[in-house]
C-alpha atoms as a PDB file:
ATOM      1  CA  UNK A   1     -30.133-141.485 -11.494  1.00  0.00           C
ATOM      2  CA  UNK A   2     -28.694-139.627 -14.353  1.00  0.00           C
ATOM      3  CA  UNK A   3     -30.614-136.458 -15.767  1.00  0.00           C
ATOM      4  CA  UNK A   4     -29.531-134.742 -19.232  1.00  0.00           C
ATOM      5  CA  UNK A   5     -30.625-131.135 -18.802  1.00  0.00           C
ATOM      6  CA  UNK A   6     -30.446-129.440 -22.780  1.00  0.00           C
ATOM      7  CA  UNK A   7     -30.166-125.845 -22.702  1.00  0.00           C
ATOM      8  CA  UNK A   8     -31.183-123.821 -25.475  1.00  0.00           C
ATOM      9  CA  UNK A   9     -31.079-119.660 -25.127  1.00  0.00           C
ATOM     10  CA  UNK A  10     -33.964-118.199 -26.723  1.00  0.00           C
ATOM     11  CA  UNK A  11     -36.435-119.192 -23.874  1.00  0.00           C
ATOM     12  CA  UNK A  12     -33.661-117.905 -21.619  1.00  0.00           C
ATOM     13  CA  UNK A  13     -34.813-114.758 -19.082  1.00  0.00           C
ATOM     14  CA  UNK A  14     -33.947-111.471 -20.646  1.00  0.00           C
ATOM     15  CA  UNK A  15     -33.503-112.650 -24.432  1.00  0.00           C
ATOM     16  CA  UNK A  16     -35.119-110.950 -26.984  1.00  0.00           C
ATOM     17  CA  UNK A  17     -33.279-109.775 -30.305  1.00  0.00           C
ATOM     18  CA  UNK A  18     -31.767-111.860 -32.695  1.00  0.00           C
ATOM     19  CA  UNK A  19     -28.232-109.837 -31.608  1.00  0.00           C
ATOM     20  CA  UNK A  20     -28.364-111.496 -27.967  1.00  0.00           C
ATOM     21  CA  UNK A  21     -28.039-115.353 -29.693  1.00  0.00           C
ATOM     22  CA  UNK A  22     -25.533-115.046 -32.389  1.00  0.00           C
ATOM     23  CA  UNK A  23     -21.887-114.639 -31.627  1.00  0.00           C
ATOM     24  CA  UNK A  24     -19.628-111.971 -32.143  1.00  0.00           C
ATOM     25  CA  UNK A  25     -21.090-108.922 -30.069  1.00  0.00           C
ATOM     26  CA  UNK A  26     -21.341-107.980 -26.402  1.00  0.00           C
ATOM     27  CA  UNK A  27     -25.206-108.595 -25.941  1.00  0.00           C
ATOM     28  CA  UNK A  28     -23.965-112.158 -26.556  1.00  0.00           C
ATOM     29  CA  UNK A  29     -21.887-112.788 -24.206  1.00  0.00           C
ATOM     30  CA  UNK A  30     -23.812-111.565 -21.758  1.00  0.00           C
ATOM     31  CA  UNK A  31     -26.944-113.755 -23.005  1.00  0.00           C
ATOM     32  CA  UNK A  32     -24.432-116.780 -22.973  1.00  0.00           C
ATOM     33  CA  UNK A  33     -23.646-116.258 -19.337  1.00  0.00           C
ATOM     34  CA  UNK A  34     -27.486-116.017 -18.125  1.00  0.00           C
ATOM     35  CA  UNK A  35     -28.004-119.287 -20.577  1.00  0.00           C
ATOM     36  CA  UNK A  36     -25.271-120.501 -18.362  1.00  0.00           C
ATOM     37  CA  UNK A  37     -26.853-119.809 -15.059  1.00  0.00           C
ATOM     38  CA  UNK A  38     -29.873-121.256 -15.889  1.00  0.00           C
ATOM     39  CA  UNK A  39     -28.190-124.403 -16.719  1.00  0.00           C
ATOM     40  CA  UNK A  40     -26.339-124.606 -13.609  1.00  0.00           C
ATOM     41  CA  UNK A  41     -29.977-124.106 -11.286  1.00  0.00           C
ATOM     42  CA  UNK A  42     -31.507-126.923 -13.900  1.00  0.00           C
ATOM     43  CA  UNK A  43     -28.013-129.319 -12.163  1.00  0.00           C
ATOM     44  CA  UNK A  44     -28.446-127.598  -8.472  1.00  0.00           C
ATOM     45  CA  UNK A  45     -32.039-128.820  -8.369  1.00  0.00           C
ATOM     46  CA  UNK A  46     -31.105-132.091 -10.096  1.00  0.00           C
ATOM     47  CA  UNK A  47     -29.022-132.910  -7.326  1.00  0.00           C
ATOM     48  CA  UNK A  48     -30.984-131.676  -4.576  1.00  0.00           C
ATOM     49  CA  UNK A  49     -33.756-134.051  -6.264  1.00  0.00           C
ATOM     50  CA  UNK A  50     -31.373-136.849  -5.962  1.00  0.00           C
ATOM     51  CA  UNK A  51     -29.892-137.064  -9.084  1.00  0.00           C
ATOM     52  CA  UNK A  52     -26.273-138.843  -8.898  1.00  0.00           C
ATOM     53  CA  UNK A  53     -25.058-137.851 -12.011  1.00  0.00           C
ATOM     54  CA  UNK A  54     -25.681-134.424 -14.803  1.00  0.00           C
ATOM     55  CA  UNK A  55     -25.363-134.485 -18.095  1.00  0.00           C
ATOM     56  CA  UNK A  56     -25.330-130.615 -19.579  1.00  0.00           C
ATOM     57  CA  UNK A  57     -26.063-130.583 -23.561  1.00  0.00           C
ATOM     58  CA  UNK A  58     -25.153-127.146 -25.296  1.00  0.00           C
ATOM     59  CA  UNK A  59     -28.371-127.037 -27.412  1.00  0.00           C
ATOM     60  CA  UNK A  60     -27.716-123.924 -29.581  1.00  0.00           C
ATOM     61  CA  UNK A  61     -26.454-122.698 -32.494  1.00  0.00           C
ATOM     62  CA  UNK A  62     -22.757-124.079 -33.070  1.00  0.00           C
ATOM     63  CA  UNK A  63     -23.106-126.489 -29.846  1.00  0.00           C
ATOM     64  CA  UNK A  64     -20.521-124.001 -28.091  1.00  0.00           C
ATOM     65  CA  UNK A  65     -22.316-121.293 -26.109  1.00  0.00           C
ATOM     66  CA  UNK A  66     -22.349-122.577 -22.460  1.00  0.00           C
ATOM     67  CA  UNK A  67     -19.291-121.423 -20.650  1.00  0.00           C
ATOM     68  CA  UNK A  68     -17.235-124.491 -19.220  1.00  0.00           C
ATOM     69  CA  UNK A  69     -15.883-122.468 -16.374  1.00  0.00           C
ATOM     70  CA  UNK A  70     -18.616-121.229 -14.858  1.00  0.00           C
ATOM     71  CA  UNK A  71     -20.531-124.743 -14.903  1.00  0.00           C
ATOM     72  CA  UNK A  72     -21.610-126.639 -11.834  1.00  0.00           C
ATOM     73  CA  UNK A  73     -18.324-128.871 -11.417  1.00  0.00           C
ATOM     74  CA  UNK A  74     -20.674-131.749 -10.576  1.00  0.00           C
ATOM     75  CA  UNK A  75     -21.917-132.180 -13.948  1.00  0.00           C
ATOM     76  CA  UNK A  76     -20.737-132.488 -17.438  1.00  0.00           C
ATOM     77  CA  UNK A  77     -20.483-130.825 -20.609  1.00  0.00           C
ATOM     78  CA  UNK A  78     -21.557-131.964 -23.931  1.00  0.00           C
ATOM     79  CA  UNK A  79     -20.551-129.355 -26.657  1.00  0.00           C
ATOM     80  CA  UNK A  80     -19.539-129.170 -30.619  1.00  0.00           C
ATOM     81  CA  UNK A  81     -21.304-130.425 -33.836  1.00  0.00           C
ATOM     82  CA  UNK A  82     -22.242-131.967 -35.786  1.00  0.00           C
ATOM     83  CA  UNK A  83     -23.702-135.014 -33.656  1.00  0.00           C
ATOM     84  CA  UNK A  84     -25.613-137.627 -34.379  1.00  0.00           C
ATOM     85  CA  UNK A  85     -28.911-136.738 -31.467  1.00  0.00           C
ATOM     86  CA  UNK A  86     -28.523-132.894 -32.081  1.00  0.00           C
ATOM     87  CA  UNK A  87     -30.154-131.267 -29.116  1.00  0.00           C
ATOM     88  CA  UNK A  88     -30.394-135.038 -27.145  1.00  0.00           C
ATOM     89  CA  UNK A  89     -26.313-135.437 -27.194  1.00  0.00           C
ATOM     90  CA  UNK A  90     -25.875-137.184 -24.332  1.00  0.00           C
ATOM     91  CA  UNK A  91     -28.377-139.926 -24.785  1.00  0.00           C
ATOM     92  CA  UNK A  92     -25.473-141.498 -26.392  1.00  0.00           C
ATOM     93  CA  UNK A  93     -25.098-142.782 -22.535  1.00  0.00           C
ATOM     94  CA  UNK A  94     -28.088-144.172 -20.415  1.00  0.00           C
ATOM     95  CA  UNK A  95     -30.138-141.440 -18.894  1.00  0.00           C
ATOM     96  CA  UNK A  96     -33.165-141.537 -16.633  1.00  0.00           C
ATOM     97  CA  UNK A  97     -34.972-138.180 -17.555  1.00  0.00           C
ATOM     98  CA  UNK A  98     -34.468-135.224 -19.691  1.00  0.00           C
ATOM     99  CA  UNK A  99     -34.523-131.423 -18.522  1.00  0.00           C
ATOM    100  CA  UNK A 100     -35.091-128.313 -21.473  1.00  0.00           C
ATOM    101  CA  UNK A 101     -34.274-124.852 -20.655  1.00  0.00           C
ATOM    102  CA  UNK A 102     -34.261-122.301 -22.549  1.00  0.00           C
ATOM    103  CA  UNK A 103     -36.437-123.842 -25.373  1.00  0.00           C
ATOM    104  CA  UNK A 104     -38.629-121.720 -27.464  1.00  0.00           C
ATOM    105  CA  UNK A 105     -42.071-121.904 -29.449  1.00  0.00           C
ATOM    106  CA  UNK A 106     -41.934-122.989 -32.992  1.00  0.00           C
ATOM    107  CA  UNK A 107     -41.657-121.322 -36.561  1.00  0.00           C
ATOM    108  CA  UNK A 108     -44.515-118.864 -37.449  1.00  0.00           C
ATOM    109  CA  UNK A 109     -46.131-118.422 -33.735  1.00  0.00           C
ATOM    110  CA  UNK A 110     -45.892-115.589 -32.042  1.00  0.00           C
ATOM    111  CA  UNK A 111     -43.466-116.571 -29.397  1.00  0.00           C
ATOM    112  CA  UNK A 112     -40.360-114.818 -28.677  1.00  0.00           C
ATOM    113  CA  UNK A 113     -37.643-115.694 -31.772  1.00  0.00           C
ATOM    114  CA  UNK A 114     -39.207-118.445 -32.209  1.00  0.00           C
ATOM    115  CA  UNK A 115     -38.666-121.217 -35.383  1.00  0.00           C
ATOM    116  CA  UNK A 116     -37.918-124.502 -35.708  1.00  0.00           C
ATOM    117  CA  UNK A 117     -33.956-126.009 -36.202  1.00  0.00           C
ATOM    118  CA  UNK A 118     -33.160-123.287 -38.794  1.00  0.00           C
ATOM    119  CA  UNK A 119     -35.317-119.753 -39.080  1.00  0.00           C
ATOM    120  CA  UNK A 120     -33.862-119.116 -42.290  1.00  0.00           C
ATOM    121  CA  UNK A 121     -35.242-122.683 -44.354  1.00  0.00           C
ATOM    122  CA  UNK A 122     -38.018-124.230 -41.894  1.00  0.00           C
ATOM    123  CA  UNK A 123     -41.575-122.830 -41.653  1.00  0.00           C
ATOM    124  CA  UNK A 124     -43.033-125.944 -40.590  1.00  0.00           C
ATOM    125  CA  UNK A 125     -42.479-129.823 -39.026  1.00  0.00           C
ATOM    126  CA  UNK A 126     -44.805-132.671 -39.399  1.00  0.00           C
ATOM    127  CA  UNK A 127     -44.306-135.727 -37.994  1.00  0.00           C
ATOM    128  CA  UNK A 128     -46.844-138.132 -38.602  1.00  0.00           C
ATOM    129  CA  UNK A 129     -49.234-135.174 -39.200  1.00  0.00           C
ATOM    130  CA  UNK A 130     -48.530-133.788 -36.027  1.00  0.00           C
ATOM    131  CA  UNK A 131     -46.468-130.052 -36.366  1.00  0.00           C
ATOM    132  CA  UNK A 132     -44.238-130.122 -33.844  1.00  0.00           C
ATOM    133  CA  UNK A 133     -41.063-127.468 -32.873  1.00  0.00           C
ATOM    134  CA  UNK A 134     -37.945-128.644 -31.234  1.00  0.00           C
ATOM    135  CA  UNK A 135     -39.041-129.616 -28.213  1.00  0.00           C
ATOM    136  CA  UNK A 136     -41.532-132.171 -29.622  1.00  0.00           C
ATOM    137  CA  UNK A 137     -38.787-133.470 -32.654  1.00  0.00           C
ATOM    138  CA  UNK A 138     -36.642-134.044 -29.690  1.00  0.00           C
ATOM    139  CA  UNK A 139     -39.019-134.892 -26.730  1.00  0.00           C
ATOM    140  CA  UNK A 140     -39.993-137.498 -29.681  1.00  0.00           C
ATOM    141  CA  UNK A 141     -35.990-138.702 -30.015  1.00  0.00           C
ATOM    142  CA  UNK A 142     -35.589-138.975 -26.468  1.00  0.00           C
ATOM    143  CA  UNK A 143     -39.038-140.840 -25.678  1.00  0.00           C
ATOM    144  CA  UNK A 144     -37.652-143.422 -28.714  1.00  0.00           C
ATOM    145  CA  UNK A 145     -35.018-144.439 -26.852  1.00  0.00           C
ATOM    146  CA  UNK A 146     -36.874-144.799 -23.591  1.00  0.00           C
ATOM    147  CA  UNK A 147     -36.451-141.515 -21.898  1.00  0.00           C
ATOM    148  CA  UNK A 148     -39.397-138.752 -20.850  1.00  0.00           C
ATOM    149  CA  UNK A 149     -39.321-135.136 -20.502  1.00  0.00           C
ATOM    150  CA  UNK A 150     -39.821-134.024 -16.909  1.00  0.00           C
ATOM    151  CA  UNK A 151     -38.991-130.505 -16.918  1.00  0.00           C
ATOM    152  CA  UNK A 152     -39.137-127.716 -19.684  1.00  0.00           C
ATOM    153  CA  UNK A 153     -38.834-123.730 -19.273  1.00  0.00           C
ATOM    154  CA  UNK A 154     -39.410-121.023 -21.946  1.00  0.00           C
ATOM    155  CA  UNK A 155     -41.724-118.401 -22.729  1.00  0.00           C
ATOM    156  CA  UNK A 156     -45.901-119.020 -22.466  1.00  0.00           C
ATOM    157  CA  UNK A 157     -46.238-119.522 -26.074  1.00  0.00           C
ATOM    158  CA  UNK A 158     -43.902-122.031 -25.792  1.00  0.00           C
ATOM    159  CA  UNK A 159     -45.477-123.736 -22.684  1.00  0.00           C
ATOM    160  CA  UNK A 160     -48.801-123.113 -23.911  1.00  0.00           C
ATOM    161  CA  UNK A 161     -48.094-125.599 -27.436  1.00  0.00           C
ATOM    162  CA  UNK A 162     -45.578-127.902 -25.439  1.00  0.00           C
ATOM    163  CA  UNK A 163     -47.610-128.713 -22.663  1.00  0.00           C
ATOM    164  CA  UNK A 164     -50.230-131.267 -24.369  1.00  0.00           C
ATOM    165  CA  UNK A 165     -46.587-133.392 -25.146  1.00  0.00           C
ATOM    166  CA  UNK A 166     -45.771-133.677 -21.866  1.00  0.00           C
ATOM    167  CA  UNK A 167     -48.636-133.150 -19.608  1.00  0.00           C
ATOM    168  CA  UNK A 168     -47.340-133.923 -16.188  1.00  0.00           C
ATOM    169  CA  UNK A 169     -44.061-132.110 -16.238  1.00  0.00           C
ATOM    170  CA  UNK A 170     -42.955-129.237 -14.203  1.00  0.00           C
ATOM    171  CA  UNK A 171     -42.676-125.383 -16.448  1.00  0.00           C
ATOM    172  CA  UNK A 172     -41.125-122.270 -15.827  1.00  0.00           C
ATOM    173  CA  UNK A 173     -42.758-119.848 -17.551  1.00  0.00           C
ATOM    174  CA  UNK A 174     -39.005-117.424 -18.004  1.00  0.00           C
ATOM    175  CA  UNK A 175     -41.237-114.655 -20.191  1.00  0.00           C
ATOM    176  CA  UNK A 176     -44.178-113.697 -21.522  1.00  0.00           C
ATOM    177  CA  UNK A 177     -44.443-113.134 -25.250  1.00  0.00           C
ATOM    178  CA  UNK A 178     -46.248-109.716 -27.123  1.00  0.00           C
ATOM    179  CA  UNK A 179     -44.055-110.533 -29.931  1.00  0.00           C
ATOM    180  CA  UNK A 180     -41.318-112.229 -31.558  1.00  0.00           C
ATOM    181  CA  UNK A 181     -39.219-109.366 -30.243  1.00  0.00           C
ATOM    182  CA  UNK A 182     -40.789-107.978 -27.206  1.00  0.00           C
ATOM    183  CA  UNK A 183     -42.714-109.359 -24.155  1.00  0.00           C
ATOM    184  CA  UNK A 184     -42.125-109.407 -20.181  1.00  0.00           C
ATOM    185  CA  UNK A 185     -39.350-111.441 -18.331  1.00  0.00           C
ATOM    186  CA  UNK A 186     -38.278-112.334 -14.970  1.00  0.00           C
ATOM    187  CA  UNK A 187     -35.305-111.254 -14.052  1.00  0.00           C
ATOM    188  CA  UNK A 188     -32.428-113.861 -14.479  1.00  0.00           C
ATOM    189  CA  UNK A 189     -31.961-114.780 -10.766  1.00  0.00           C
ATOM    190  CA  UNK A 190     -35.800-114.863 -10.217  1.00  0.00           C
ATOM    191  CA  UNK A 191     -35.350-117.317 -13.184  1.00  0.00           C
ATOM    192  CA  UNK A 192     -33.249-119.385 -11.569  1.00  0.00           C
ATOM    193  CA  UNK A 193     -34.359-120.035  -8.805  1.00  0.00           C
ATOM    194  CA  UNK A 194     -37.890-121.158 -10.306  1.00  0.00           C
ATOM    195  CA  UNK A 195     -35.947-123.289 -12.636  1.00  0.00           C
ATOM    196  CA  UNK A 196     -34.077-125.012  -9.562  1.00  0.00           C
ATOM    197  CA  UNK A 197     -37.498-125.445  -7.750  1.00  0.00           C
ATOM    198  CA  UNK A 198     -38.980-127.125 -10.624  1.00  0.00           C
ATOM    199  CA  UNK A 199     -35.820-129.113 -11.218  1.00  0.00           C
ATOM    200  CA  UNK A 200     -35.785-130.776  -7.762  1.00  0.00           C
ATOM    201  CA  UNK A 201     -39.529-131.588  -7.720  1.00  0.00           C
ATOM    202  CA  UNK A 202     -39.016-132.844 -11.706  1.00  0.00           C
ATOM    203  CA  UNK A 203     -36.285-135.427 -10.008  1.00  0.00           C
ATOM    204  CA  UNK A 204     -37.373-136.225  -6.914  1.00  0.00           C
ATOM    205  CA  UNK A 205     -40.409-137.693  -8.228  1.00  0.00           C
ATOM    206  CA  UNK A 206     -38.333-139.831 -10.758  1.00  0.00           C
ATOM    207  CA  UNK A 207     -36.191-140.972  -7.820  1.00  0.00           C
ATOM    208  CA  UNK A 208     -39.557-141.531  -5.433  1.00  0.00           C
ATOM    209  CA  UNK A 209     -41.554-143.203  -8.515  1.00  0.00           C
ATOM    210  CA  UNK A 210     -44.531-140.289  -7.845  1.00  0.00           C
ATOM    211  CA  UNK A 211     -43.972-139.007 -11.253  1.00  0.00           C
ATOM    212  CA  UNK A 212     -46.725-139.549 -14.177  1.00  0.00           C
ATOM    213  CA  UNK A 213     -44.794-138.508 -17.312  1.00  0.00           C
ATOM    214  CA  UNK A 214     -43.710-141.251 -19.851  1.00  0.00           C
ATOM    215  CA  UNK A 215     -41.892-141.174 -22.751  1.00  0.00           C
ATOM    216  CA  UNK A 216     -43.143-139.273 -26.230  1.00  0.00           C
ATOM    217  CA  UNK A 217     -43.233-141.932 -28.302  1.00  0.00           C
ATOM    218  CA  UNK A 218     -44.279-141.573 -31.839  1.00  0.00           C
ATOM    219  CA  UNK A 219     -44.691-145.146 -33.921  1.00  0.00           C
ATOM    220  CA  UNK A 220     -42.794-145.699 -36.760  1.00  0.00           C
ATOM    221  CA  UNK A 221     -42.612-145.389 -39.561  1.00  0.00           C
ATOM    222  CA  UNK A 222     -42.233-141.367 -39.859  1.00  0.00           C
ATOM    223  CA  UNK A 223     -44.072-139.572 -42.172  1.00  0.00           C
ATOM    224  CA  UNK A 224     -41.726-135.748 -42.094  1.00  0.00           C
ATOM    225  CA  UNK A 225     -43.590-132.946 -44.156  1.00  0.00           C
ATOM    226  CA  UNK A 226     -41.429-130.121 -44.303  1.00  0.00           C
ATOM    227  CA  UNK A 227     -42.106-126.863 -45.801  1.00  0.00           C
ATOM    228  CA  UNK A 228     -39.871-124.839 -46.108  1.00  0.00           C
ATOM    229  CA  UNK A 229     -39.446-120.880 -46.783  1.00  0.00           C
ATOM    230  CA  UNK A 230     -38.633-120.357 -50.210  1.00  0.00           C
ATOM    231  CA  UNK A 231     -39.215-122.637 -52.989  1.00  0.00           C
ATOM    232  CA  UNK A 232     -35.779-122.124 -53.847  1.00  0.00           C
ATOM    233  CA  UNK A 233     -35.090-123.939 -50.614  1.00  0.00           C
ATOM    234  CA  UNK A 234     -37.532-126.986 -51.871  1.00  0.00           C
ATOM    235  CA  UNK A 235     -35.516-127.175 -55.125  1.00  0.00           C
ATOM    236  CA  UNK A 236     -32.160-127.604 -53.113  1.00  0.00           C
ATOM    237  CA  UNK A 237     -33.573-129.914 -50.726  1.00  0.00           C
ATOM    238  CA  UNK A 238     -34.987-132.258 -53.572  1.00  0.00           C
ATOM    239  CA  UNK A 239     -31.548-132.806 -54.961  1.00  0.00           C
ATOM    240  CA  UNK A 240     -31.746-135.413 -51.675  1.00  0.00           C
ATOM    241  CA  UNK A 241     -32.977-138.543 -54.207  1.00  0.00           C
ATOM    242  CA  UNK A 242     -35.090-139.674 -51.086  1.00  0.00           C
ATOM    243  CA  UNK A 243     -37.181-136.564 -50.876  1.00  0.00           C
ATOM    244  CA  UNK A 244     -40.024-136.221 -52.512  1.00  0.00           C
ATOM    245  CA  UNK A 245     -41.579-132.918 -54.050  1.00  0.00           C
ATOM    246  CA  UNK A 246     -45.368-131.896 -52.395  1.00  0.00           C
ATOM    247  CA  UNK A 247     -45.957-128.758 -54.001  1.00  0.00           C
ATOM    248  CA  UNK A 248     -44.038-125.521 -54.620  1.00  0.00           C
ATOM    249  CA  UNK A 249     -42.693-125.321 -50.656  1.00  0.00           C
ATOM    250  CA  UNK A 250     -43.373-128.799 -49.209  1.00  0.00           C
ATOM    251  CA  UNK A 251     -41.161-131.781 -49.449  1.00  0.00           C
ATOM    252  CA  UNK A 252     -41.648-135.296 -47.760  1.00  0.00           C
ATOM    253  CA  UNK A 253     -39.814-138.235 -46.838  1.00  0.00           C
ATOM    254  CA  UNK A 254     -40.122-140.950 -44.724  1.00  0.00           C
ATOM    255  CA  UNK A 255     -37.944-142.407 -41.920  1.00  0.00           C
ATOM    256  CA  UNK A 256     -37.697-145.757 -39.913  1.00  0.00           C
ATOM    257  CA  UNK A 257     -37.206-143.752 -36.724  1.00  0.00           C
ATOM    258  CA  UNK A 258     -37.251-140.176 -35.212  1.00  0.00           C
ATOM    259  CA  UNK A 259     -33.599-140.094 -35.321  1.00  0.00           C
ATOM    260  CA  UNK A 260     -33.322-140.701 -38.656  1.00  0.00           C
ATOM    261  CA  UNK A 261     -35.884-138.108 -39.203  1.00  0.00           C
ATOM    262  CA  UNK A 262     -34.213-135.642 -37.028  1.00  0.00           C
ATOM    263  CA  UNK A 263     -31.018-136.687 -38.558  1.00  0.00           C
ATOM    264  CA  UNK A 264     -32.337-135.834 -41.774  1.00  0.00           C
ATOM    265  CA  UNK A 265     -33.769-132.680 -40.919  1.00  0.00           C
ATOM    266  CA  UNK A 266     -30.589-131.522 -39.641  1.00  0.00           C
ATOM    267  CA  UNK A 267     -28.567-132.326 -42.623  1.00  0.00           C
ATOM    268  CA  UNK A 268     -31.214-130.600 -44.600  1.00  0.00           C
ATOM    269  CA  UNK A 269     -30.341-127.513 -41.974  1.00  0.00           C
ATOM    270  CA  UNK A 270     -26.347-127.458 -42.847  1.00  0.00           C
ATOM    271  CA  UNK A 271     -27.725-127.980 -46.811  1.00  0.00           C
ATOM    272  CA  UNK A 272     -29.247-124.923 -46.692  1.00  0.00           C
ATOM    273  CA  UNK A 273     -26.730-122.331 -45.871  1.00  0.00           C
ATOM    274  CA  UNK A 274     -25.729-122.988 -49.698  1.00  0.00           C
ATOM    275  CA  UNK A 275     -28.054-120.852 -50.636  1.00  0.00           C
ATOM    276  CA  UNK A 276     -27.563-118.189 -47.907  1.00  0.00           C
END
């Protein structure tokens, strides 16, 4: 039974401000080390649901935020970019289930710093018609290649718009959101040790076959409307000969696949910070 748990930090307890997710200043590292934590109850209730193996995916940023030295020495560490399944690194290898923490609402709700892949070029994802944040682009990557998401934590905005994905998974609700910047969080260890509760129920009804979730799975082919920010942005992005122009901010394409999509959407990420 192995579990990938992806850990993002915005849906982490006791984030906030932009300052606490970007390297370089104390508020940081701090944030890091709770993002950390959390990721090491997600593998303590793995186990004690019977997993027999942990994958741990760094899912922000730069891929390198998790601190290897203070991770559960049961599990493993997937870190660095670029990659070809982003957020799902570690799919690479067989997995049973897939655990988010940390995740966060998408681009232009109210949720706390919330966007979607890259705040500066996305407004909004539509696959097949359907928006969807990270948690459904990747929920929707995983579920391609056979695997469901049992267990998600993250403010209520985000649980609120993720929940209809994945109906009979376990939530921690970390937060509550009155803005993108403000709201009302547990504190970190209270965090934890909901997110190891949930964890070890998430598993144990994998392992005991009591478990109703299935994989997202989203037919092919993939219809991606993107729009993005600027129409500055949409101008760059066209240069891509397989993207087509929708109107000043929206572009399109079309994939065989969600990871091509997501693969896409990702280059399109890096391709904007040439205009930054």
């Amino acid at each position: 039974m192995k579990i990938l748990i992806s850990t993002d930090i915005e849906g982490i307890a006791g984030v906030f401000h932009p300052e606490q997710v970007r390297a370089g200043n104390g508020e940081y590292e701090r944030a890091r080390a709770w993002m950390t934590k959390e990721a090491n109850a997600a593998v303590i209730g793995a186990f004690a649901g019977g997993a027999t193996e942990v994958l741990v995916n760094d899912s922000h940023g730069g891929f390198r935020n998790l601190l290897p030295d203070l991770l559960d020495p049961r599990a493993r560490l997937v870190l660095g970019k670029p990659r070809y399944l982003g957020m799902m690194g570690g799919l690479e290898e067989p997995c049973d289930a897939v655990i988010m923490i940390g995740y966060h609402s998408r681009a232009q709700g109210r949720g706390i710093l919330a966007h979607t892949i890259n705040s500066f070029a996305f407004a909004r994802v539509l696959i097949n018609g359907l928006e969807l944040g990270e948690a459904g682009l990747y929920g929707a990557l995983a579920g391609e290649l056979g695997v469901p998401v049992i267990m998600a934590s993250g403010d209520d905005v985000f649980i609120e718009e993720t929940r209809p994905l994945y109906p009979n998974a376990q939530w921690v609700q970390t937060k509550v959101a009155h803005g993108q910047g403000s709201g009302v969080t547990l504190s970190p260890e209270a965090a934890r040790q909901a997110i190891a509760a949930a964890a070890e129920t998430a598993v144990r009804a994998v392992v005991d076959h009591t478990g109703g979730t299935a994989p997202l799975q989203i037919a092919a082919p993939i219809e991606c409307r993107l729009q993005t920010q600027t129409t500055a942005l949409a101008d760059l992005f066209c240069m891509w000969p397989t993207l087509e122009r929708v109107d000043g901010v929206t572009v399109r394409f079309t994939a065989d696949s969600m990871q091509a999509a997501v693969r896409t959407l990702n280059s399109l990420s890096a391709m904007s910070s040439m205009l930054r």
